[in-house]
N, C-alpha and C. Protein backbone atom coordinates (compact mmCIF):
# COMPACT_ATOMS: atom_id res chain seq x y z
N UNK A 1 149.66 146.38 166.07
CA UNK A 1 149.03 147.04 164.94
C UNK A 1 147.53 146.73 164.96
N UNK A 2 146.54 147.84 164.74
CA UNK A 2 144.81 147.40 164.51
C UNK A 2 144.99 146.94 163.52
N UNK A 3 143.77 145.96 163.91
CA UNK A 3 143.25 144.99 162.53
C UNK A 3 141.92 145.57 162.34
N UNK A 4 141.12 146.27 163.10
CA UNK A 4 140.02 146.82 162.70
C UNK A 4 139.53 147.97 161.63
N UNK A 5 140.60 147.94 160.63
CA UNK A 5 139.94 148.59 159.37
C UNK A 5 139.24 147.60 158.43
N UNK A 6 138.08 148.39 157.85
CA UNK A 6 137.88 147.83 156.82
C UNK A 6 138.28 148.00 155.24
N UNK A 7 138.33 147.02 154.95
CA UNK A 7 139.09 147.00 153.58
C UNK A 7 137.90 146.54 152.42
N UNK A 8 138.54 146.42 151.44
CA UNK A 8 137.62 145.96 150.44
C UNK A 8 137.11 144.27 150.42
N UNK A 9 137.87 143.67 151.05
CA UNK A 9 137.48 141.99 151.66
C UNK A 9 136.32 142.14 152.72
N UNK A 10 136.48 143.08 153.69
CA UNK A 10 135.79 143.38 155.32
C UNK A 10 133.92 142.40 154.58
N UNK A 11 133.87 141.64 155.56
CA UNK A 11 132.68 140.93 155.41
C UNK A 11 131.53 142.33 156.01
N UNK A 12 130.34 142.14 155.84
CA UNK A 12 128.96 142.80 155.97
C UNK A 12 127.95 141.41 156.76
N UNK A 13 127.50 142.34 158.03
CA UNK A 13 126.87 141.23 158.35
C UNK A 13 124.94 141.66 158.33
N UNK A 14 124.35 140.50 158.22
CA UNK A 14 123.12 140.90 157.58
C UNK A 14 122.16 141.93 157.87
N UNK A 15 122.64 142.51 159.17
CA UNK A 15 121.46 143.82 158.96
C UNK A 15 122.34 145.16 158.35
N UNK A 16 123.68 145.02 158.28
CA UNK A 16 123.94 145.83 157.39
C UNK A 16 123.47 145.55 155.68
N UNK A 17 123.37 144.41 155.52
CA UNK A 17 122.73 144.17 153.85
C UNK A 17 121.71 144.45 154.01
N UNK A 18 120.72 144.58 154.77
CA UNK A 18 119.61 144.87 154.89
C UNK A 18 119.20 146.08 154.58
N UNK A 19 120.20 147.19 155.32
CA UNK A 19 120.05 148.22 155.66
C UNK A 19 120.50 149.30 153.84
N UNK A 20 121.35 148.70 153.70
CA UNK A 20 122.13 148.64 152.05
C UNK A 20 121.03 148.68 151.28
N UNK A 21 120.20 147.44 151.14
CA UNK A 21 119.63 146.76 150.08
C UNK A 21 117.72 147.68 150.31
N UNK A 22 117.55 148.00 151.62
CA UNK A 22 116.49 149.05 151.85
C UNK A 22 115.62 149.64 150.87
N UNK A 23 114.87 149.85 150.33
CA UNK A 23 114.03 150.62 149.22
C UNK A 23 113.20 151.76 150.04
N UNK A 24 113.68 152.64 149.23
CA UNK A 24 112.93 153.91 149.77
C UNK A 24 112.24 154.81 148.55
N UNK A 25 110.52 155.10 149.32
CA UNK A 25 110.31 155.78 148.36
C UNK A 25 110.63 157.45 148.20
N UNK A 26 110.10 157.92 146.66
CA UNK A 26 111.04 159.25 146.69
C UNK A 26 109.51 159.49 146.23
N UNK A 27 109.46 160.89 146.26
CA UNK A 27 108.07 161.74 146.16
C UNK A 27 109.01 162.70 144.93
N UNK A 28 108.34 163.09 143.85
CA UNK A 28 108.72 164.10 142.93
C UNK A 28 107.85 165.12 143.20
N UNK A 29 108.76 166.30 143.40
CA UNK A 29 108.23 167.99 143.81
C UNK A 29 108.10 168.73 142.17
N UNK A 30 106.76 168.17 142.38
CA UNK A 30 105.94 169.37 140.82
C UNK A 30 105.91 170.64 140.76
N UNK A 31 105.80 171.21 142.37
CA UNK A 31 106.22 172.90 142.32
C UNK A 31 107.33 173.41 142.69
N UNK A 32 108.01 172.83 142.14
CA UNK A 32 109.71 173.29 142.95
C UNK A 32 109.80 174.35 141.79
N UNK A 33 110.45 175.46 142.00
CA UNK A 33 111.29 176.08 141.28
C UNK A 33 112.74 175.63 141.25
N UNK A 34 113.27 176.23 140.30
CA UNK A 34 114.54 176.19 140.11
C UNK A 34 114.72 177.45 139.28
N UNK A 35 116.52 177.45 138.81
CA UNK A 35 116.89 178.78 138.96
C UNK A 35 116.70 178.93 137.17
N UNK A 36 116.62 177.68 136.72
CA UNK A 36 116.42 177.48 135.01
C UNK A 36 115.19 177.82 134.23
N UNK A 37 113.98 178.09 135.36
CA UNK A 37 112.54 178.16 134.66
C UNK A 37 112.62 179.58 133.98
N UNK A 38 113.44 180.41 134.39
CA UNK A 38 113.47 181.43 134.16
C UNK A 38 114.04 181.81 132.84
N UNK A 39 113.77 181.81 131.48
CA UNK A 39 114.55 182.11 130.34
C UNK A 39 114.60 183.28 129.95
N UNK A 40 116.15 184.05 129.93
CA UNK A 40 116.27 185.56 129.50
C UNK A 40 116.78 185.95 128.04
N UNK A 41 116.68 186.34 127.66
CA UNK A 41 116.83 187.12 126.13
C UNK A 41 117.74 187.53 126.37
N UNK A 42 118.99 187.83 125.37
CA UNK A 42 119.74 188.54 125.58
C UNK A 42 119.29 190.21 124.59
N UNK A 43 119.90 190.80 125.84
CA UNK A 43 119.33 192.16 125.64
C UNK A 43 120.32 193.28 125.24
N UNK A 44 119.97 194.36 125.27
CA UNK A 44 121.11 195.47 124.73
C UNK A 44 122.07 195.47 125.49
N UNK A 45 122.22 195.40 127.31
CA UNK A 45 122.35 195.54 127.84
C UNK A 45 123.98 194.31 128.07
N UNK A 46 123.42 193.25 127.65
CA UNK A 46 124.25 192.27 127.55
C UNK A 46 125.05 191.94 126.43
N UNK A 47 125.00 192.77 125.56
CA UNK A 47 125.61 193.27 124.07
C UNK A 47 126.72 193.95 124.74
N UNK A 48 126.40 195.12 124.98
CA UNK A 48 127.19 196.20 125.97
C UNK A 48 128.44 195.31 126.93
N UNK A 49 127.93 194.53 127.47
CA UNK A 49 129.13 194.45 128.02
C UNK A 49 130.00 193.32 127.70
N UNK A 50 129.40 192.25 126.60
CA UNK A 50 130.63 191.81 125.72
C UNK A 50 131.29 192.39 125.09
N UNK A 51 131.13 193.63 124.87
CA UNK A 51 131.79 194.68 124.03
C UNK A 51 132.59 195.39 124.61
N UNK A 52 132.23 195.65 125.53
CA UNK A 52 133.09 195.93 126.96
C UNK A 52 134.43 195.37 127.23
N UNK A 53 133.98 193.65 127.20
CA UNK A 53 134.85 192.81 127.55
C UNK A 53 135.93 192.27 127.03
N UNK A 54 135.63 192.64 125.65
CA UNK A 54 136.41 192.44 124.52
C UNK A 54 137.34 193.70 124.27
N UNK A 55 136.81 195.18 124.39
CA UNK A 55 137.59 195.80 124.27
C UNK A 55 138.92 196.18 125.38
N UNK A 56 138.57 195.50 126.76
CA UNK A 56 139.48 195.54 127.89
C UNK A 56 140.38 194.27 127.42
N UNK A 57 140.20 193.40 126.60
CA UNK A 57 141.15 192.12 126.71
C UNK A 57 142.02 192.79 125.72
N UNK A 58 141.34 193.52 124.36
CA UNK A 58 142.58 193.70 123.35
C UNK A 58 143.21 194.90 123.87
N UNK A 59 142.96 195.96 124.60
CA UNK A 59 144.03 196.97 125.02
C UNK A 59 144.86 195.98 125.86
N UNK A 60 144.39 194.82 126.87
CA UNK A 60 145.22 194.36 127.81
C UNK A 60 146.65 193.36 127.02
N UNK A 61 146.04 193.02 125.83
CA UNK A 61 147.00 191.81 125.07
C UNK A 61 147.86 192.87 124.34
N UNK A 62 147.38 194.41 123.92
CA UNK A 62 148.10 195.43 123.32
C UNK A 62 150.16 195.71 124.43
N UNK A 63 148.91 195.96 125.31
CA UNK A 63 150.07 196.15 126.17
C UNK A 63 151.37 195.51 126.62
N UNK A 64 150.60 193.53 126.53
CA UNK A 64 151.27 192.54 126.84
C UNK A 64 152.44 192.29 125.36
N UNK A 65 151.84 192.96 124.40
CA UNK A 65 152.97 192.18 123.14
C UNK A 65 153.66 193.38 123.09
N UNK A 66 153.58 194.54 123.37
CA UNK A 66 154.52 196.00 123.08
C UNK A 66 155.45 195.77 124.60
């Protein structure tokens, strides 16, 4: 049988703590976009099709209880 797994006992030898314990710096990106900068209104358009959506669920639940 291998004995070479590691387990949650498995010792670390020091350039792995080293390598662990490492500090790295991080740079913060001031011009990044992302997909959130963007804020939309809800519009007529998006009225429309909750209305939409609602009227396809109650014909669909119509159907399901008859």
């Amino acid at each position: 049988m291998k004995s070479d797994v590691m387990g949650i006992g498995a010792p670390i030898n020091k350039d792995e703590l080293k390598e662990l314990l490492k500090e790295t710096k991080e740079t913060i990106a001031v011009d990044a976009k992302t997909d959130g900068d963007r804020i939309r209104s809800f519009g007529a358009i998006d009225l429309w099709n909750v209305q939409k959506k609602q009227r396809t669920s109650a014909s669909m639940m119509r159907r399901w209880l008859n």
